[in-house]
C-alpha atoms as a PDB file:
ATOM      1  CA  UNK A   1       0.000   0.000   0.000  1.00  0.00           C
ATOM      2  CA  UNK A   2       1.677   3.525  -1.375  1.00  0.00           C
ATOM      3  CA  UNK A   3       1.930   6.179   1.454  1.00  0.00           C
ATOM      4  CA  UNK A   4      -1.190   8.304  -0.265  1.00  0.00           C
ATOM      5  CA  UNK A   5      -3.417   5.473  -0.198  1.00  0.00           C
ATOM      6  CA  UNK A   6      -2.636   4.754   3.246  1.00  0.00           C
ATOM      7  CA  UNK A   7      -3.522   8.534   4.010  1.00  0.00           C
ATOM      8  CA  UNK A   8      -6.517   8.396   1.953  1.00  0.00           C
ATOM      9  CA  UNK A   9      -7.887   5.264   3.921  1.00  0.00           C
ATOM     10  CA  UNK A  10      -6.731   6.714   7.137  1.00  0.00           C
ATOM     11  CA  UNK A  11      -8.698   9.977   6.137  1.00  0.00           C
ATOM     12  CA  UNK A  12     -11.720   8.034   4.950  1.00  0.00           C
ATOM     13  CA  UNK A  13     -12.244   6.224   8.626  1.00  0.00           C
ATOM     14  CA  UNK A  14     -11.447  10.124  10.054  1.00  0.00           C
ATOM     15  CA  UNK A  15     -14.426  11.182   7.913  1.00  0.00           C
ATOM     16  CA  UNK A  16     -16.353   8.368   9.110  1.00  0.00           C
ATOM     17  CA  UNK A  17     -15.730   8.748  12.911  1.00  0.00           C
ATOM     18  CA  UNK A  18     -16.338  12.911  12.216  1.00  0.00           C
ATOM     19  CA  UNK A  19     -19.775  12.050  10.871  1.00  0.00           C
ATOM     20  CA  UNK A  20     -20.688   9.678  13.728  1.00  0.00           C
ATOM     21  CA  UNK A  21     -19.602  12.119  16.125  1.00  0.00           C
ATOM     22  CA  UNK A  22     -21.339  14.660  14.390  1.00  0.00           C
ATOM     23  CA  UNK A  23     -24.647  12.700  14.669  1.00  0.00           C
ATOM     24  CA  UNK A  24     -23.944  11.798  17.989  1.00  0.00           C
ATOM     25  CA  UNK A  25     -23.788  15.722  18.791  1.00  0.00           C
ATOM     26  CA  UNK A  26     -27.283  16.787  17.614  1.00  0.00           C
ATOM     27  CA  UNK A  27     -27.771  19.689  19.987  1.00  0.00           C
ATOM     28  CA  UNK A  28     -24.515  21.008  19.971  1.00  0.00           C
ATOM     29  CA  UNK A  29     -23.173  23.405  17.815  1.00  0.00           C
ATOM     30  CA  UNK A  30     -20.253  21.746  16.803  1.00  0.00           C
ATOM     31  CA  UNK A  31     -22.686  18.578  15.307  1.00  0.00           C
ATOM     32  CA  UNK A  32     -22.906  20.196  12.314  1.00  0.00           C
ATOM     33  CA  UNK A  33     -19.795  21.316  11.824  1.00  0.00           C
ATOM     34  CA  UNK A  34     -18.386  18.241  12.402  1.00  0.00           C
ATOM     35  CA  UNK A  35     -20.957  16.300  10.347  1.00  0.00           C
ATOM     36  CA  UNK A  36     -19.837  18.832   7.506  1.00  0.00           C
ATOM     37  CA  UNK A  37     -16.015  18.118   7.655  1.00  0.00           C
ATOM     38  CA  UNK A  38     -16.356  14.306   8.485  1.00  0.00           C
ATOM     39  CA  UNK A  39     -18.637  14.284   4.557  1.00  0.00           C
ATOM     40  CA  UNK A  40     -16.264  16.345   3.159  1.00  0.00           C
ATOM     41  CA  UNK A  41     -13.497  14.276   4.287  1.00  0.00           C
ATOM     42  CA  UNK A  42     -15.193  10.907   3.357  1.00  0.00           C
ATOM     43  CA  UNK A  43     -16.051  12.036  -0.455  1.00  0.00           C
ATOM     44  CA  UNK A  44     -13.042  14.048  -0.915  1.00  0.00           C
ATOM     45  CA  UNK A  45     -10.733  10.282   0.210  1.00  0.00           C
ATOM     46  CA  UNK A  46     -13.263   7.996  -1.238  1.00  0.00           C
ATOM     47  CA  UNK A  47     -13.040   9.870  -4.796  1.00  0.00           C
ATOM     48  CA  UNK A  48      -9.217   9.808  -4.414  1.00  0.00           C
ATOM     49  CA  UNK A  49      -9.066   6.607  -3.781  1.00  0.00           C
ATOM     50  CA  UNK A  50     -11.114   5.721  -6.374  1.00  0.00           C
ATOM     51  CA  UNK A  51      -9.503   7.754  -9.116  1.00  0.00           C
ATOM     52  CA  UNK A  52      -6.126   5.864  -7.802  1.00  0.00           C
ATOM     53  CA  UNK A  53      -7.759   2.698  -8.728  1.00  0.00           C
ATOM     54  CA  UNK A  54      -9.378   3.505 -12.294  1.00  0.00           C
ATOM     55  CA  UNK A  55      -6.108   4.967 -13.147  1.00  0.00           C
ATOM     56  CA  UNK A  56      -3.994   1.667 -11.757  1.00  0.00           C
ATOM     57  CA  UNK A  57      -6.407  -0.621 -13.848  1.00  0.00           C
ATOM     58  CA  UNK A  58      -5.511   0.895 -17.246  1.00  0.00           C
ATOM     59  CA  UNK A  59      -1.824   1.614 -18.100  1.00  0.00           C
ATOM     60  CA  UNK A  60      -2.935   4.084 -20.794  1.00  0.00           C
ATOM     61  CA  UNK A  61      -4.486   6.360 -18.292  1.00  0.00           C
ATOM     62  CA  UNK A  62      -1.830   5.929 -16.042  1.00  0.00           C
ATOM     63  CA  UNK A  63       0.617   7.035 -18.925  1.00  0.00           C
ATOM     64  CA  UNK A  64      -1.865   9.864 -19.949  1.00  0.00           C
ATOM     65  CA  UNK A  65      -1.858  11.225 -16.298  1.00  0.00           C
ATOM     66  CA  UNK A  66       1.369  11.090 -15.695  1.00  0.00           C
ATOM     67  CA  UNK A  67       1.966  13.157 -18.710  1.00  0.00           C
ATOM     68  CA  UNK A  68      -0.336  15.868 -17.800  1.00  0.00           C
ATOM     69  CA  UNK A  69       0.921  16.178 -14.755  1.00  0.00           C
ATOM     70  CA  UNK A  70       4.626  17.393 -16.130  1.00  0.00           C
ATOM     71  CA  UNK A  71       3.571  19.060 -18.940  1.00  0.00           C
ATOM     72  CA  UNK A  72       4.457  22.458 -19.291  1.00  0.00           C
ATOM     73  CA  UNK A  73       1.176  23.385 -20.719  1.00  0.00           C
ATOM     74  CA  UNK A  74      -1.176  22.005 -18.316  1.00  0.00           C
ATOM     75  CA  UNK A  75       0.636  23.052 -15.862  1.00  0.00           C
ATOM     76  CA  UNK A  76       0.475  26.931 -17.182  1.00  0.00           C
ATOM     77  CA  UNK A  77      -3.378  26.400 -17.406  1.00  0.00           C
ATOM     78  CA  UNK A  78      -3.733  25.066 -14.258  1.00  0.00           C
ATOM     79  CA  UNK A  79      -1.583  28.255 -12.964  1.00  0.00           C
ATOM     80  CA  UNK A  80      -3.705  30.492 -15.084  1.00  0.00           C
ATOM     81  CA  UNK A  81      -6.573  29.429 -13.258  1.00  0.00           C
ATOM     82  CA  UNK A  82      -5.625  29.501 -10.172  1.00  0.00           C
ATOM     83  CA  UNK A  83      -4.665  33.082 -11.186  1.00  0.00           C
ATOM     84  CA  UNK A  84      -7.971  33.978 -12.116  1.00  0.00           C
ATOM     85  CA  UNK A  85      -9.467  31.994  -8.948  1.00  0.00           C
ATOM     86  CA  UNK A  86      -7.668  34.453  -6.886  1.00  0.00           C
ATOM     87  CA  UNK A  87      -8.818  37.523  -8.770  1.00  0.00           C
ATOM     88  CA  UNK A  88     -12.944  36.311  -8.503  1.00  0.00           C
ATOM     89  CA  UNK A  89     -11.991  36.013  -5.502  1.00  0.00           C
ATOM     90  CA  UNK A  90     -10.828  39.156  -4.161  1.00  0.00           C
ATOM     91  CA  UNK A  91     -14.213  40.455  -5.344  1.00  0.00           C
ATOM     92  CA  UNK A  92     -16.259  38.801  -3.233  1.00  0.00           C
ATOM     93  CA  UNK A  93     -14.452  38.826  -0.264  1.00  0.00           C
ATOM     94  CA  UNK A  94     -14.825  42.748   1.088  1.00  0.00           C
ATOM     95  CA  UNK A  95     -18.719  42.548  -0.048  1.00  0.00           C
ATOM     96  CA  UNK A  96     -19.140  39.604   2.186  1.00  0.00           C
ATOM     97  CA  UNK A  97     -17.174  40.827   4.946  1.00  0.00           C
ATOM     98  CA  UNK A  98     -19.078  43.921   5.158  1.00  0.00           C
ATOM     99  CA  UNK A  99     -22.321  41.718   5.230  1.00  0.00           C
ATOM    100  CA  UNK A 100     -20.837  39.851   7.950  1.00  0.00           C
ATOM    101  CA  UNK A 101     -20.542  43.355   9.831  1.00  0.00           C
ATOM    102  CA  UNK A 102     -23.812  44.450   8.688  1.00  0.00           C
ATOM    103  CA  UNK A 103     -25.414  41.074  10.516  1.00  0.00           C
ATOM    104  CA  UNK A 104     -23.647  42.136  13.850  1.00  0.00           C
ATOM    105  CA  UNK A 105     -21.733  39.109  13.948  1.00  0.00           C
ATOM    106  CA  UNK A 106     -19.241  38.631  16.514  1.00  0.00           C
ATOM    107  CA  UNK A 107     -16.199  40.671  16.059  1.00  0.00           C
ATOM    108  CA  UNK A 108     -13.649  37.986  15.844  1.00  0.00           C
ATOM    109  CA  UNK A 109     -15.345  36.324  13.363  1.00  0.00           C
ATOM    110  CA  UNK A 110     -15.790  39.556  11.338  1.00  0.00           C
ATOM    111  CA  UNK A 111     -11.858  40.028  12.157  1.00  0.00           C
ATOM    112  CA  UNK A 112     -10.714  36.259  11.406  1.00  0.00           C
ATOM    113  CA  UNK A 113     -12.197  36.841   7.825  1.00  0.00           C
ATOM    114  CA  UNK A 114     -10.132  39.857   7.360  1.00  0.00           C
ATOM    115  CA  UNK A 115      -7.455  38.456   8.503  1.00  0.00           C
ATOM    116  CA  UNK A 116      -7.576  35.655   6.328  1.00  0.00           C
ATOM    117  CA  UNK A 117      -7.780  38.033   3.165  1.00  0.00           C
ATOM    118  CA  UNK A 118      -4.992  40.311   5.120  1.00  0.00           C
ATOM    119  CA  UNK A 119      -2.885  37.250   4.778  1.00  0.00           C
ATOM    120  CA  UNK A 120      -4.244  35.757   1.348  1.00  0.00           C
ATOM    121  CA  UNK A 121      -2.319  38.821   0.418  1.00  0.00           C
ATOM    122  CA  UNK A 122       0.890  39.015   1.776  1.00  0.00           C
ATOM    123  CA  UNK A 123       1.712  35.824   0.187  1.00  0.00           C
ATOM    124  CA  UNK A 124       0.187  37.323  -2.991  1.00  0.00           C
ATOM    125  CA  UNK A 125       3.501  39.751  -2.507  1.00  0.00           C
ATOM    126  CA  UNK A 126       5.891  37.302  -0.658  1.00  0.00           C
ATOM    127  CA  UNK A 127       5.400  35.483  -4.244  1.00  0.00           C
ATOM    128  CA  UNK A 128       5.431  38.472  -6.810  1.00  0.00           C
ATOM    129  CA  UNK A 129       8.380  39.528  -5.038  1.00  0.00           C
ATOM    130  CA  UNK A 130      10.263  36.253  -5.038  1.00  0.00           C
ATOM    131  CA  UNK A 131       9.399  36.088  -8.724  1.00  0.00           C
ATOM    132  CA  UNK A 132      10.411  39.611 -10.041  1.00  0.00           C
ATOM    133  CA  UNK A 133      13.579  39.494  -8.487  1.00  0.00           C
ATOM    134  CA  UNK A 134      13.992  36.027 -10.114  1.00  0.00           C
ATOM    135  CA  UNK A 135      13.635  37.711 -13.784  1.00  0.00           C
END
């Protein structure tokens, strides 16, 4: 069993326990949260894990993906949108933050979120930086 797999099983039981918890919490307001993650967790491993054994089955695929995952090309797409993932998303950020402080929410929530986007970009610079100084 390859390391990822191992992680993917081992985060597919996680999910499981999370979602048992979760239901086991009803009343609490962490039972939802934790129902939430322990889902997430359980598709997110399940459809990894599956992928990993579609893609073991046929050694065309297998080539294929290897392939795309070096190639210059798909990797500048994939960059590209990330790129323009980070743009949408610095548009909808300040519009829901200031909802958030419209709804009277609790001030460290409303200041967690900004500092989130605070530090979403300072790497943004840590990396433009890094890069211009590079060419």
């Amino acid at each position: 069993m390859t390391a990822q797999r191992a992680r993917d099983v081992a985060g597919l039981i996680l999910g499981r326990v999370l979602v048992l918890v979760g239901i086991a919490l009803p009343e609490e307001r962490f039972g939802g949260v934790l129902l939430g993650l322990g889902a997430g967790m359980m598709g997110m491993c399940a459809a990894r894990l599956y992928t990993g054994w579609v893609v073991a089955k046929d050694p065309k695929l297998a080539k294929q993906v290897r392939i795309e995952e070096k190639d210059e090309r798909m990797v500048y797409i994939n960059s590209f949108a990330k790129a323009k993932a980070f743009d949408f998303l610095h548009f909808l950020v300040p519009p829901f933050l200031l909802v958030l402080s419209l709804a009277k929410v609790r001030l460290w929530i409303l200041l967690v979120g900004v500092g989130i986007y605070v530090v979403d970009w300072v790497v943004y610079f840590i990396f433009y930086v890094k890069k211009t100084r590079e060419m």
